[in-house]
N, C-alpha and C. Protein backbone atom coordinates (compact mmCIF):
# COMPACT_ATOMS: atom_id res chain seq x y z
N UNK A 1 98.93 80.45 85.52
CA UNK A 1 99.74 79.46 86.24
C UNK A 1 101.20 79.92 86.40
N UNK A 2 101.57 80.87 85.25
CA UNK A 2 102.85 80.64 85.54
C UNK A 2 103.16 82.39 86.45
N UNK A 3 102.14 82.50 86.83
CA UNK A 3 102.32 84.26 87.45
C UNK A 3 102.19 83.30 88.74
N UNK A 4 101.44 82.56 89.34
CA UNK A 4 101.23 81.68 90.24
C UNK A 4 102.19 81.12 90.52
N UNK A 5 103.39 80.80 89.92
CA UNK A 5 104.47 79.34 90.06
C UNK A 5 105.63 80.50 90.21
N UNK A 6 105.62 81.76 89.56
CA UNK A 6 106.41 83.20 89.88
C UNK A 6 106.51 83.32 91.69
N UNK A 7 105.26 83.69 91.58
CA UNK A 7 105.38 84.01 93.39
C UNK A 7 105.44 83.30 94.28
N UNK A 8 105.19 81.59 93.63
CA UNK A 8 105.85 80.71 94.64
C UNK A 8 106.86 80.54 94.33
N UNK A 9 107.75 80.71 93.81
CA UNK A 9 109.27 80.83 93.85
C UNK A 9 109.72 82.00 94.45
N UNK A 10 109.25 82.90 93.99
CA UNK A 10 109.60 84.11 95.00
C UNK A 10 109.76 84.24 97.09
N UNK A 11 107.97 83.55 96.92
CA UNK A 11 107.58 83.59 98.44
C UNK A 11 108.62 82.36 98.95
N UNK A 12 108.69 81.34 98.63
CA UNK A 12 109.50 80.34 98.66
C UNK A 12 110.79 80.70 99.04
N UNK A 13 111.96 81.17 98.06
CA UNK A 13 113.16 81.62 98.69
C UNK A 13 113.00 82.60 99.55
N UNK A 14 112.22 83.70 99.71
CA UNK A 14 112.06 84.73 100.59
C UNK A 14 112.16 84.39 101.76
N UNK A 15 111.51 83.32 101.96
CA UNK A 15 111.16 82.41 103.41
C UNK A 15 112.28 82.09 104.40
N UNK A 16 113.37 81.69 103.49
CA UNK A 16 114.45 81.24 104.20
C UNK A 16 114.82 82.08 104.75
N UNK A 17 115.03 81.70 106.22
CA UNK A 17 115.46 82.78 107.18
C UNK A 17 116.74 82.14 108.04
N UNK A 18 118.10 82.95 107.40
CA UNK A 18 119.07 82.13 107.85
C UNK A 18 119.16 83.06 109.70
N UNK A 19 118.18 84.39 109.93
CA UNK A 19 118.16 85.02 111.15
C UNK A 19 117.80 84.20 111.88
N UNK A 20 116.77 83.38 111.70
CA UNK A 20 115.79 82.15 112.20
C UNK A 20 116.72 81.14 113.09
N UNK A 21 117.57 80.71 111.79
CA UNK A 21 118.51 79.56 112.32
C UNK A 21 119.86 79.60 112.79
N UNK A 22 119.73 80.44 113.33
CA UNK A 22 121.31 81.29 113.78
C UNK A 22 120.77 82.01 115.32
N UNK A 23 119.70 82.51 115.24
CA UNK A 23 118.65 82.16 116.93
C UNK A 23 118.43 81.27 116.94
N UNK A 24 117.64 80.31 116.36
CA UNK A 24 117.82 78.93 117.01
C UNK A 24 119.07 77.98 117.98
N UNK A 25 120.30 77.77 116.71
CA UNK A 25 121.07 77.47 117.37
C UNK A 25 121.70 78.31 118.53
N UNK A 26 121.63 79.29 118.58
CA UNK A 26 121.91 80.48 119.72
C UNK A 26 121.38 80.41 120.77
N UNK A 27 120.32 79.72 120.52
CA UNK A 27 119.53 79.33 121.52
C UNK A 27 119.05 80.76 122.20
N UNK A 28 118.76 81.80 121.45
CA UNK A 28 118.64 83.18 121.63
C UNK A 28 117.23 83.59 120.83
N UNK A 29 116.29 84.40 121.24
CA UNK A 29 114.74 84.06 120.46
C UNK A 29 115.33 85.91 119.72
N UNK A 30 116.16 85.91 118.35
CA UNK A 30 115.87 87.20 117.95
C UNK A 30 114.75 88.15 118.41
N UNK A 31 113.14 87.48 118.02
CA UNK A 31 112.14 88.12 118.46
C UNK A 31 112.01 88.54 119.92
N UNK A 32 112.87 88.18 120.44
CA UNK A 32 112.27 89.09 122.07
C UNK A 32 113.74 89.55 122.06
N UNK A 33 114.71 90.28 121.63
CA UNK A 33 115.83 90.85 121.34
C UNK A 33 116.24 92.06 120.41
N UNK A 34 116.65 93.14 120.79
CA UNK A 34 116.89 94.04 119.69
C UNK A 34 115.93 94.88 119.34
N UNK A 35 115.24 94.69 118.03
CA UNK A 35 114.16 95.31 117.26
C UNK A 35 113.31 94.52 116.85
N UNK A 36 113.57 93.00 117.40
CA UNK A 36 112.65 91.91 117.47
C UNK A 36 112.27 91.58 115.91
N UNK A 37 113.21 91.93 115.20
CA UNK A 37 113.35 91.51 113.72
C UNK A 37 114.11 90.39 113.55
N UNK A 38 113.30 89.51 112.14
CA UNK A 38 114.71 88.23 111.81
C UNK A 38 115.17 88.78 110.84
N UNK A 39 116.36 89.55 110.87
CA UNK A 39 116.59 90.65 109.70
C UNK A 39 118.41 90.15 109.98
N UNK A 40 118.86 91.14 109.35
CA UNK A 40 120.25 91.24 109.31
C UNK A 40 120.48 92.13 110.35
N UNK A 41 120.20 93.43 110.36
CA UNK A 41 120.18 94.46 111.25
C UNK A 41 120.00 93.94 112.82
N UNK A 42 119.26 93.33 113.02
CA UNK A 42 118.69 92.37 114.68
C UNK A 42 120.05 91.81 114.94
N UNK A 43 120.21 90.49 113.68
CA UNK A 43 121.18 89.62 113.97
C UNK A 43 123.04 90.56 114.36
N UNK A 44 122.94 91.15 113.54
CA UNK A 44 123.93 92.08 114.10
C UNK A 44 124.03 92.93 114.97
N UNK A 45 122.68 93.37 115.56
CA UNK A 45 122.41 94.21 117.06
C UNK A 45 122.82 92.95 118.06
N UNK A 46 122.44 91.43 117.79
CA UNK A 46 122.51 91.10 119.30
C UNK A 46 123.88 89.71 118.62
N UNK A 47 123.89 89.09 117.88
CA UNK A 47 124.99 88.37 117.37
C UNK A 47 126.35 88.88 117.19
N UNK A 48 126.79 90.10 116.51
CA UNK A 48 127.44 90.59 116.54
C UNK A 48 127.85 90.60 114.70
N UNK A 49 128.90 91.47 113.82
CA UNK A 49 129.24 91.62 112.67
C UNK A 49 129.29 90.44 111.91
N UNK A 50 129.87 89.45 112.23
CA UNK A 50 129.78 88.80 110.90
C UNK A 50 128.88 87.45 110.91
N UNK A 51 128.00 87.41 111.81
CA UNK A 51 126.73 86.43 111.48
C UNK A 51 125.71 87.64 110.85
N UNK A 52 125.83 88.98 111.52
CA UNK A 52 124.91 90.07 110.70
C UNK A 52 125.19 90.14 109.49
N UNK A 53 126.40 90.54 109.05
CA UNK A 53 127.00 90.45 107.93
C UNK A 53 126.24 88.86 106.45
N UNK A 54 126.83 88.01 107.41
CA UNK A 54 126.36 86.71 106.36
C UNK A 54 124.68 86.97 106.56
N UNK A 55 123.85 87.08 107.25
CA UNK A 55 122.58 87.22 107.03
C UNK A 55 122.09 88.22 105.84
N UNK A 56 122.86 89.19 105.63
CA UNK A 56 122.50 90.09 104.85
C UNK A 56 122.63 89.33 103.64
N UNK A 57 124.21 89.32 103.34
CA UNK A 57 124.37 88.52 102.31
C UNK A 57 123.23 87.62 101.59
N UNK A 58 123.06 86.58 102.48
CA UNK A 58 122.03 85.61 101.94
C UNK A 58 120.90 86.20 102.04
N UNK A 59 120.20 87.10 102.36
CA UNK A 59 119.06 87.42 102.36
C UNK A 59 118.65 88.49 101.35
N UNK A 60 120.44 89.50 100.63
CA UNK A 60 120.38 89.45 99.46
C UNK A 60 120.15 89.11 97.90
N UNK A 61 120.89 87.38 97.93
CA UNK A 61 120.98 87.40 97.79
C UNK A 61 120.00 85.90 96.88
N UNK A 62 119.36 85.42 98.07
CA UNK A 62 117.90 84.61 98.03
C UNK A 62 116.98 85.88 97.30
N UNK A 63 116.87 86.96 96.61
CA UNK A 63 115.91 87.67 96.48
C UNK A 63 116.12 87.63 95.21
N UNK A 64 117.40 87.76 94.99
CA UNK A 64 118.30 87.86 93.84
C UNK A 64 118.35 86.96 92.73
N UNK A 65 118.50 85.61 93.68
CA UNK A 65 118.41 84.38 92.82
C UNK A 65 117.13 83.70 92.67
N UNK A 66 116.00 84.27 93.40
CA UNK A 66 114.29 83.95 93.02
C UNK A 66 114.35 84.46 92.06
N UNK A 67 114.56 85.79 91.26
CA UNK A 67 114.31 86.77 90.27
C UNK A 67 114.88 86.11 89.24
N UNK A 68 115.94 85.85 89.13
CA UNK A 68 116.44 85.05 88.15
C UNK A 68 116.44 83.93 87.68
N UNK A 69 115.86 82.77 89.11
CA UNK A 69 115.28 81.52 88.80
C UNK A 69 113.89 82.33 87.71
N UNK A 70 113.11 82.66 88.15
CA UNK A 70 111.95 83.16 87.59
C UNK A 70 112.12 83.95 85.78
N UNK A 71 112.53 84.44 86.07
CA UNK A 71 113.15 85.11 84.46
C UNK A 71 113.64 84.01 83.65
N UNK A 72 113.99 83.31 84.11
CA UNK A 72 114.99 81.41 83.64
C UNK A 72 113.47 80.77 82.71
N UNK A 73 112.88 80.10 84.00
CA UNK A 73 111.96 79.46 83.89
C UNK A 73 110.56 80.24 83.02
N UNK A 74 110.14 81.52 83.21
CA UNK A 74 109.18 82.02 82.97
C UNK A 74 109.29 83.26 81.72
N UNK A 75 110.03 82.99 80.82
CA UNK A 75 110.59 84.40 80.13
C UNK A 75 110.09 84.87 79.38
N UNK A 76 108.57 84.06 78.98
CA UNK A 76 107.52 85.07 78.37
C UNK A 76 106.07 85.77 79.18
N UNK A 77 106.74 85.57 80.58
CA UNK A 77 105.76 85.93 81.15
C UNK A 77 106.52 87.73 81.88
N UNK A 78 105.90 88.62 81.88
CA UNK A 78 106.30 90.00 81.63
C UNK A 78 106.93 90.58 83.16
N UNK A 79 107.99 91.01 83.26
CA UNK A 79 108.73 90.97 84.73
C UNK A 79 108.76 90.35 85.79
N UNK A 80 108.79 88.69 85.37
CA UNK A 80 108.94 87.72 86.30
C UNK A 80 109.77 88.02 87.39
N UNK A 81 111.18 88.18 86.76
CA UNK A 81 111.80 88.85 87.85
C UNK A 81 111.61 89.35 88.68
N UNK A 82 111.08 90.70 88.32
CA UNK A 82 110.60 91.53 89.60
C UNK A 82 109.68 91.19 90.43
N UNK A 83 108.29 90.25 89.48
CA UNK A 83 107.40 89.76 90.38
C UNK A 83 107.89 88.91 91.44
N UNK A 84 108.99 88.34 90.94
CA UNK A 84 109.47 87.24 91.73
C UNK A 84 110.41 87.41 93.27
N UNK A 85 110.85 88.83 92.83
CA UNK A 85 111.56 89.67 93.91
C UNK A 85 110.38 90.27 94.81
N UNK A 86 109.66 90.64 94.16
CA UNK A 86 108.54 91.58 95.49
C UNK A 86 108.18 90.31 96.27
N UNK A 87 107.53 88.97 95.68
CA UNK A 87 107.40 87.41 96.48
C UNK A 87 108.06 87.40 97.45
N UNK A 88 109.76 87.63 97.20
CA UNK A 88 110.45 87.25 97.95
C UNK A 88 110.62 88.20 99.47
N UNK A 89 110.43 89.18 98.95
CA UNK A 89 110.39 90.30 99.98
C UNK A 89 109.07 89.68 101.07
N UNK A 90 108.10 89.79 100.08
CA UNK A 90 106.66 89.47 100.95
C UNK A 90 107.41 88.01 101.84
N UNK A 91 107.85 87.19 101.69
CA UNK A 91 108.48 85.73 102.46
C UNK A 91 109.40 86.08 103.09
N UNK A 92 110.25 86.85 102.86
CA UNK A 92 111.04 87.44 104.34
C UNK A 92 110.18 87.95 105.30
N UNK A 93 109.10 89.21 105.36
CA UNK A 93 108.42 89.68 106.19
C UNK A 93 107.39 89.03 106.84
N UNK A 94 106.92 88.05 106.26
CA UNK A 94 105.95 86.77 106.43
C UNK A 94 106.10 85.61 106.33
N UNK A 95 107.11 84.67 106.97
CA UNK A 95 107.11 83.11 107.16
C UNK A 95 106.08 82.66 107.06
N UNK A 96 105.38 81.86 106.75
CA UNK A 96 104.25 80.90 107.14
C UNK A 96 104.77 80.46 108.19
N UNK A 97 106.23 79.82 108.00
CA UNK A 97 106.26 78.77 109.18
C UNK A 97 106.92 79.05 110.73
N UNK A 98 106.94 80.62 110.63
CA UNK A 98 107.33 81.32 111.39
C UNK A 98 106.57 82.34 112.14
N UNK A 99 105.00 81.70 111.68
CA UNK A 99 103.79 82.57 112.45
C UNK A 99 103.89 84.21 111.75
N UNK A 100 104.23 84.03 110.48
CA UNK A 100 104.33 85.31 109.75
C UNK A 100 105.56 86.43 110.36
N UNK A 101 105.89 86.32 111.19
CA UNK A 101 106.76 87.47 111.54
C UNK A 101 108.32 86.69 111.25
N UNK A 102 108.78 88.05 110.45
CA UNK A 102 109.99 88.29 109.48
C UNK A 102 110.85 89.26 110.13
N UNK A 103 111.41 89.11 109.20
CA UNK A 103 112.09 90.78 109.14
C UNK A 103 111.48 91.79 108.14
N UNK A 104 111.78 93.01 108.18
CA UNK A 104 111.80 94.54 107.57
C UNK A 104 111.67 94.20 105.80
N UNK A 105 112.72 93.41 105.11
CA UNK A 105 113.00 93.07 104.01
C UNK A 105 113.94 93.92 103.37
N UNK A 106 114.45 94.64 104.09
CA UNK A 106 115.29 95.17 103.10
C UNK A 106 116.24 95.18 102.29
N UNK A 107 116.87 93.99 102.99
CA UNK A 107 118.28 93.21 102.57
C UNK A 107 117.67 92.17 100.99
N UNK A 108 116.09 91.98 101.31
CA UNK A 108 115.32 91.26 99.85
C UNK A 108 115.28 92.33 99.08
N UNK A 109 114.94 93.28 99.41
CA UNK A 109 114.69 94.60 98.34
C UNK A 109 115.73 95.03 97.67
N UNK A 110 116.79 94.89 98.38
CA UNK A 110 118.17 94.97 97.82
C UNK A 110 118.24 94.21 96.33
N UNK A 111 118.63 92.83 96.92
CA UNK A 111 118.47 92.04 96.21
C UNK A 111 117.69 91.86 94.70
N UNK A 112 116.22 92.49 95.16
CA UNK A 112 115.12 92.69 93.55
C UNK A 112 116.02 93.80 92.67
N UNK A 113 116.66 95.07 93.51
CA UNK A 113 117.41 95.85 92.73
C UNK A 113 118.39 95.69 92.07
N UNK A 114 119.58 94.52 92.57
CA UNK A 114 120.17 94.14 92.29
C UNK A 114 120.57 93.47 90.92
N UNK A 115 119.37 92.39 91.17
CA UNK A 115 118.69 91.86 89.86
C UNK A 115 118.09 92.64 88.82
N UNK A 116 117.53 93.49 88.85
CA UNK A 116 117.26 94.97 88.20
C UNK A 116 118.20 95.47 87.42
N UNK A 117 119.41 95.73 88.08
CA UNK A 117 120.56 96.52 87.66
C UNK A 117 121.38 96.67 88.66
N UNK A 118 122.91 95.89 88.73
CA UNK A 118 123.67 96.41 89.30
C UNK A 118 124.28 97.84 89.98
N UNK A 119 124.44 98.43 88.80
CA UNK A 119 124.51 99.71 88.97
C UNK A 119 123.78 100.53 89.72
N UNK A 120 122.19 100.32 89.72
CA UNK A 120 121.23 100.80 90.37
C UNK A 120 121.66 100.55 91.37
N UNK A 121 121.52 99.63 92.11
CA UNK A 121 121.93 98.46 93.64
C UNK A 121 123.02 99.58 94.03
N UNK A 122 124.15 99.62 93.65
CA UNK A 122 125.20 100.44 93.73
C UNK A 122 124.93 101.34 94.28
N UNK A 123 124.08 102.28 93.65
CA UNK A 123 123.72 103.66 93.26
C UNK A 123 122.88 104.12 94.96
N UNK A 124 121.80 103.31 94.75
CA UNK A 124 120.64 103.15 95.93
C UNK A 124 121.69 102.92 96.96
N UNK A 125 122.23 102.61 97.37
CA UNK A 125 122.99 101.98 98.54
C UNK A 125 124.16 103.12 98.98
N UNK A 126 124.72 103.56 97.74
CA UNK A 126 125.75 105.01 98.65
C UNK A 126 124.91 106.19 98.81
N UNK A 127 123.89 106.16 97.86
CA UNK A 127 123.49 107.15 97.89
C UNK A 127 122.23 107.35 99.72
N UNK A 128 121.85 105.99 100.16
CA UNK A 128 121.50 105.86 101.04
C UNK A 128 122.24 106.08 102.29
N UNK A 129 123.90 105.03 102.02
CA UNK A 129 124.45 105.43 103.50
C UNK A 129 124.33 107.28 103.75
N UNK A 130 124.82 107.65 102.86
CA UNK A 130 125.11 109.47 102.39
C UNK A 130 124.23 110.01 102.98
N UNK A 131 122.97 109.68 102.54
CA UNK A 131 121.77 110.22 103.72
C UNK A 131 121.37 109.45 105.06
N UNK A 132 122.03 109.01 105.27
CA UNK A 132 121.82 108.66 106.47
C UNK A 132 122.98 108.99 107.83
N UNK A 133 124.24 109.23 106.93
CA UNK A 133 124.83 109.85 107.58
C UNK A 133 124.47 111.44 107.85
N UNK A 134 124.14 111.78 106.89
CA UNK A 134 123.90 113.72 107.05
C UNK A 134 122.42 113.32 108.32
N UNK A 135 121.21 112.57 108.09
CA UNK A 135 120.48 113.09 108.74
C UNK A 135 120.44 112.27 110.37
N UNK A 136 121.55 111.19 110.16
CA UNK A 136 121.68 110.59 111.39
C UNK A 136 120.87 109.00 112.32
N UNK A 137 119.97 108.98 110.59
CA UNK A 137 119.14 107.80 111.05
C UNK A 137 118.90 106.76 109.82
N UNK A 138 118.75 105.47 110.46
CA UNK A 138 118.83 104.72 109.17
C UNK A 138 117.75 104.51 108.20
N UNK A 139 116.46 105.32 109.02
CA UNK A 139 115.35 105.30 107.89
C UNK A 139 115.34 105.59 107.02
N UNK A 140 116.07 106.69 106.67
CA UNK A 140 116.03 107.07 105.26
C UNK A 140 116.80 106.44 104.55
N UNK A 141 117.24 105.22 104.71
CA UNK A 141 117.85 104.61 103.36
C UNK A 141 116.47 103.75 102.59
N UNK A 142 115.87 102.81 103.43
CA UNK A 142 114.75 102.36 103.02
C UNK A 142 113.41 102.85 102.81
N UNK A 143 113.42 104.17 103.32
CA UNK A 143 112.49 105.51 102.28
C UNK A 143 112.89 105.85 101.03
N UNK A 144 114.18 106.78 100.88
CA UNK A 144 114.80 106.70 99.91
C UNK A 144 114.85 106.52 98.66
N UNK A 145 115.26 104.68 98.91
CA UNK A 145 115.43 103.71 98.30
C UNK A 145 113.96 102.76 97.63
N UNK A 146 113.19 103.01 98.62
CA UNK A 146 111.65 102.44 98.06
C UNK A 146 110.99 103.85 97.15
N UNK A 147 111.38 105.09 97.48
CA UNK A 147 110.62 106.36 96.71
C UNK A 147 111.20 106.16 95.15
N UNK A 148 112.73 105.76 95.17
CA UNK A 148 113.10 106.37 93.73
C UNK A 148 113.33 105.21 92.87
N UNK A 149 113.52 103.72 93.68
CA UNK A 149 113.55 102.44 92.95
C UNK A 149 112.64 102.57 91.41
N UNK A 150 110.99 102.51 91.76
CA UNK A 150 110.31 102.33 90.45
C UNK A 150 110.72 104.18 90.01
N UNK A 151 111.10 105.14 90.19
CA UNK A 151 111.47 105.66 88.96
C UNK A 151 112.54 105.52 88.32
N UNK A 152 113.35 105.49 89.17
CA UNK A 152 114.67 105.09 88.15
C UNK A 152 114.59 104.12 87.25
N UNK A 153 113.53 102.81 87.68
CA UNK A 153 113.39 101.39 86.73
C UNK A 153 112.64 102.33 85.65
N UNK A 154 111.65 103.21 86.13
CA UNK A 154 111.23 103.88 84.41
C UNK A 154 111.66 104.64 83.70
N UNK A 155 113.16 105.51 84.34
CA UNK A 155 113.99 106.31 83.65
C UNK A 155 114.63 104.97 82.70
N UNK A 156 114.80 103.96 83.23
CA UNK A 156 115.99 103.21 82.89
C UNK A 156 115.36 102.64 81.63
N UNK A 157 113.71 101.83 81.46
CA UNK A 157 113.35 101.27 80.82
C UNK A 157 112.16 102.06 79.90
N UNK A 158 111.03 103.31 80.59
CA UNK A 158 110.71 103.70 79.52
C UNK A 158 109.02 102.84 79.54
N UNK A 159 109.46 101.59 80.67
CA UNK A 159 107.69 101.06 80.71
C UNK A 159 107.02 101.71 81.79
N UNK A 160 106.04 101.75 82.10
CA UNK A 160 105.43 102.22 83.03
C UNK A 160 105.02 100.83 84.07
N UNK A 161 104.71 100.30 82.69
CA UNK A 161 103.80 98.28 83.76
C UNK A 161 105.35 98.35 84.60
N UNK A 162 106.66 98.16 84.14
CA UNK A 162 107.52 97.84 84.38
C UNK A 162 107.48 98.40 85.96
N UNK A 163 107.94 100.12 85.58
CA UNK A 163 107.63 100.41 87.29
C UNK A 163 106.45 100.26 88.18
N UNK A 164 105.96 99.73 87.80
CA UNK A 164 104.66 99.62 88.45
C UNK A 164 104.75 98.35 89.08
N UNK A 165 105.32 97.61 88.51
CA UNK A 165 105.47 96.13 89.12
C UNK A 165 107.07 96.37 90.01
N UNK A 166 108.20 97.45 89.96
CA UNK A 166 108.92 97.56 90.73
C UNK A 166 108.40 98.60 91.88
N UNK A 167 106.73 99.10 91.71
CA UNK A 167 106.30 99.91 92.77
C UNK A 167 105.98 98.92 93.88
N UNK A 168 105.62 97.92 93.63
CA UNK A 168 105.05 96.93 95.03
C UNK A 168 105.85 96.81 95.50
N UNK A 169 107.40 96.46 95.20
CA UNK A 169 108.38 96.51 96.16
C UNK A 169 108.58 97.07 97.27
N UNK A 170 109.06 98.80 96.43
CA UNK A 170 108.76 99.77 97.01
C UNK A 170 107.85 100.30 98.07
N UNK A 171 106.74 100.00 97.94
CA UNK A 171 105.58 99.91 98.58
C UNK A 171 105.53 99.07 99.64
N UNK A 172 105.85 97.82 99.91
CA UNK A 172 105.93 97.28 100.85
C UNK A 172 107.17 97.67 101.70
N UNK A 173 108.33 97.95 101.33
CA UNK A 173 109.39 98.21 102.19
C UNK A 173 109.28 100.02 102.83
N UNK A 174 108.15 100.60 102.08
CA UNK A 174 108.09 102.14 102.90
C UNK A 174 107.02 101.42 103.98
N UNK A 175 105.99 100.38 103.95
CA UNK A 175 105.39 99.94 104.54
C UNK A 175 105.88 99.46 105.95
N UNK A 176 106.83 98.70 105.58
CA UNK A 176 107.33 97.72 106.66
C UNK A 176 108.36 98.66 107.63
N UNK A 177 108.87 99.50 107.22
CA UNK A 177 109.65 100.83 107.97
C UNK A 177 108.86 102.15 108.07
N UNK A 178 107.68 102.14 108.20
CA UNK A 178 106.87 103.39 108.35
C UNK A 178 107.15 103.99 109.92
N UNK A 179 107.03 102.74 110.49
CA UNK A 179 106.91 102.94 112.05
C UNK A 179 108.84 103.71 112.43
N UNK A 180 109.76 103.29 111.64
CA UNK A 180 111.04 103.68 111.81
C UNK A 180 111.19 105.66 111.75
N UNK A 181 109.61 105.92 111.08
CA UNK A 181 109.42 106.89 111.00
C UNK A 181 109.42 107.82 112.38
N UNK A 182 108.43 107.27 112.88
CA UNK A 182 107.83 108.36 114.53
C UNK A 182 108.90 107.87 115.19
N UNK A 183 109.83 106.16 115.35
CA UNK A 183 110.52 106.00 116.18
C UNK A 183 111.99 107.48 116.36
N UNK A 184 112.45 108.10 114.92
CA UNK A 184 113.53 108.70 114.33
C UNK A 184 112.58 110.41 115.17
N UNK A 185 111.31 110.41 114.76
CA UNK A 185 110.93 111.87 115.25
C UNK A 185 110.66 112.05 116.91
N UNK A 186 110.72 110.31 117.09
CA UNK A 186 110.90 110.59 118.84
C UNK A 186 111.56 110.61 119.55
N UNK A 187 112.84 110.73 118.33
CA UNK A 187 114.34 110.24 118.85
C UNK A 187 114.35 109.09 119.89
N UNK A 188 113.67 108.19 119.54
CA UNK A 188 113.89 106.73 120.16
C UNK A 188 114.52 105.53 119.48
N UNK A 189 114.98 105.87 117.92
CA UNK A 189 115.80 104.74 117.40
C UNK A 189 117.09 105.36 117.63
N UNK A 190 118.01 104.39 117.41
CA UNK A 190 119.58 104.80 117.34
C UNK A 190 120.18 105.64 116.78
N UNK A 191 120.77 106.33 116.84
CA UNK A 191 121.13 107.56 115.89
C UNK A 191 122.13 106.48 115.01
N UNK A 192 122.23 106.65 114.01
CA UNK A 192 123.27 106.03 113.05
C UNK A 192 124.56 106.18 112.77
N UNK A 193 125.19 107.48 113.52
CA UNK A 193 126.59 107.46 113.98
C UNK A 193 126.61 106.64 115.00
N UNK A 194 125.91 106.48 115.93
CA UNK A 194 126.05 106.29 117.23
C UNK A 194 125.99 104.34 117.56
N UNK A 195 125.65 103.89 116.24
CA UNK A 195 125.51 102.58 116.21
C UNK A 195 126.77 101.91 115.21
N UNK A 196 126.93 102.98 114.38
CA UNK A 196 128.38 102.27 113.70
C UNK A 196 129.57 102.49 115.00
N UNK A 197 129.67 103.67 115.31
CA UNK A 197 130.67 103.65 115.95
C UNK A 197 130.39 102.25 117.31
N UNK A 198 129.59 101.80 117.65
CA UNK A 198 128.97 101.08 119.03
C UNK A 198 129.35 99.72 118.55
N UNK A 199 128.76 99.51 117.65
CA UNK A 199 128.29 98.33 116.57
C UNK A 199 129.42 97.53 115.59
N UNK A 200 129.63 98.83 115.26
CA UNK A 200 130.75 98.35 114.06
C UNK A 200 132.12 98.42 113.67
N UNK A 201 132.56 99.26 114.93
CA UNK A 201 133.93 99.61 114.98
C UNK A 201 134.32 99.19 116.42
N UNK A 202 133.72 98.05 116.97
CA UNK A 202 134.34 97.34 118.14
C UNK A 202 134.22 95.78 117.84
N UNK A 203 135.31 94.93 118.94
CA UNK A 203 135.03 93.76 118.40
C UNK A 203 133.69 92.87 119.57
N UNK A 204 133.78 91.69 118.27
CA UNK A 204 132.30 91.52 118.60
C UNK A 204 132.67 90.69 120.21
């Protein structure tokens, strides 16, 4: 029951999609816009910086605070947290009430890391822009970042269950950006200089 009452707290905050309600009132359908994601990344392709910006945030940070509601409530049950973060990821990428289509999750994945270890979060994140500047595309932050997440959680901790339960994360977010793959080798996504400078260094 209480691995059950984990991932509905997880799937639960995951859900909230402040991309959702920010097209709504926009009266703008994200999904037929952009990359047709309710992500942060979308909302800032067609909204502009700082509704992208606050989407991230909260979609951080809802991943963040499932994990820790869950660890609260559930603390003899064995990486609630994390279980509670991969939930949340899975409810960003899958609304129920949104006919399942989400966003990417990455801004949730963040978030499970976060909760994980600051430092990590830190770590994953420069060490991502860094490659993404040298190779010019933004896939490789959420490759990356899903390849070395569960090892570092087992450098850090030494369990294996542990990374293993920070591998589903992982696993779903190389999942959900696989396709970012052939788009980068067909040179049909954005080059990632070419979108900060477009994107992020003009006003909105």
């Amino acid at each position: 029951m209480e691995l059950l009452a984990t991932l509905a707290i997880g799937y639960s905050f995951g859900s909230l999609s402040p991309a959702a309600l920010i097209s709504k009132l926009k009266k703008k359908n994200l999904r037929e816009h952009g990359t047709g994601n309710l992500g942060a990344s979308n909302t800032l392709l067609v909204f502009g910086k700082a509704l992208g910006v606050f989407v991230m945030v909260f979609d951080i940070l809802k991943a963040f605070f499932a994990a820790k509601l869950a660890e609260l409530l559930f603390p003899k049950l064995a990486f609630s947290g994390l279980i509670a973060g991969f939930a949340a990821i899975v409810g960003h990428n899958f609304p129920f009430y949104l006919h399942f289509k989400g966003g990417k999750g990455l801004a949730a994945f963040g978030g499970t890391v976060l909760y994980c270890n600051p430092l990590l979060f830190l770590g994953l994140l420069l060490f991502g822009l860094l490659l993404m500047f040298i190779f010019n595309y933004s896939v490789v932050m959420p490759m990356s970042a899903g390849i070395l997440f569960p090892i570092l959680v087992y450098l850090q901790s030494g369990n294996g269950w542990e990374a293993a339960v920070a591998a589903l994360s992982s696993l779903m977010i190389i999942i959900m950006h696989w396709s970012n793959i052939e788009k980068a080798k067909k040179r049909t996504d954005v080059p990632i200089r070419e979108f900060v400078t477009k994107k992020l260094f003009r006003k909105n």
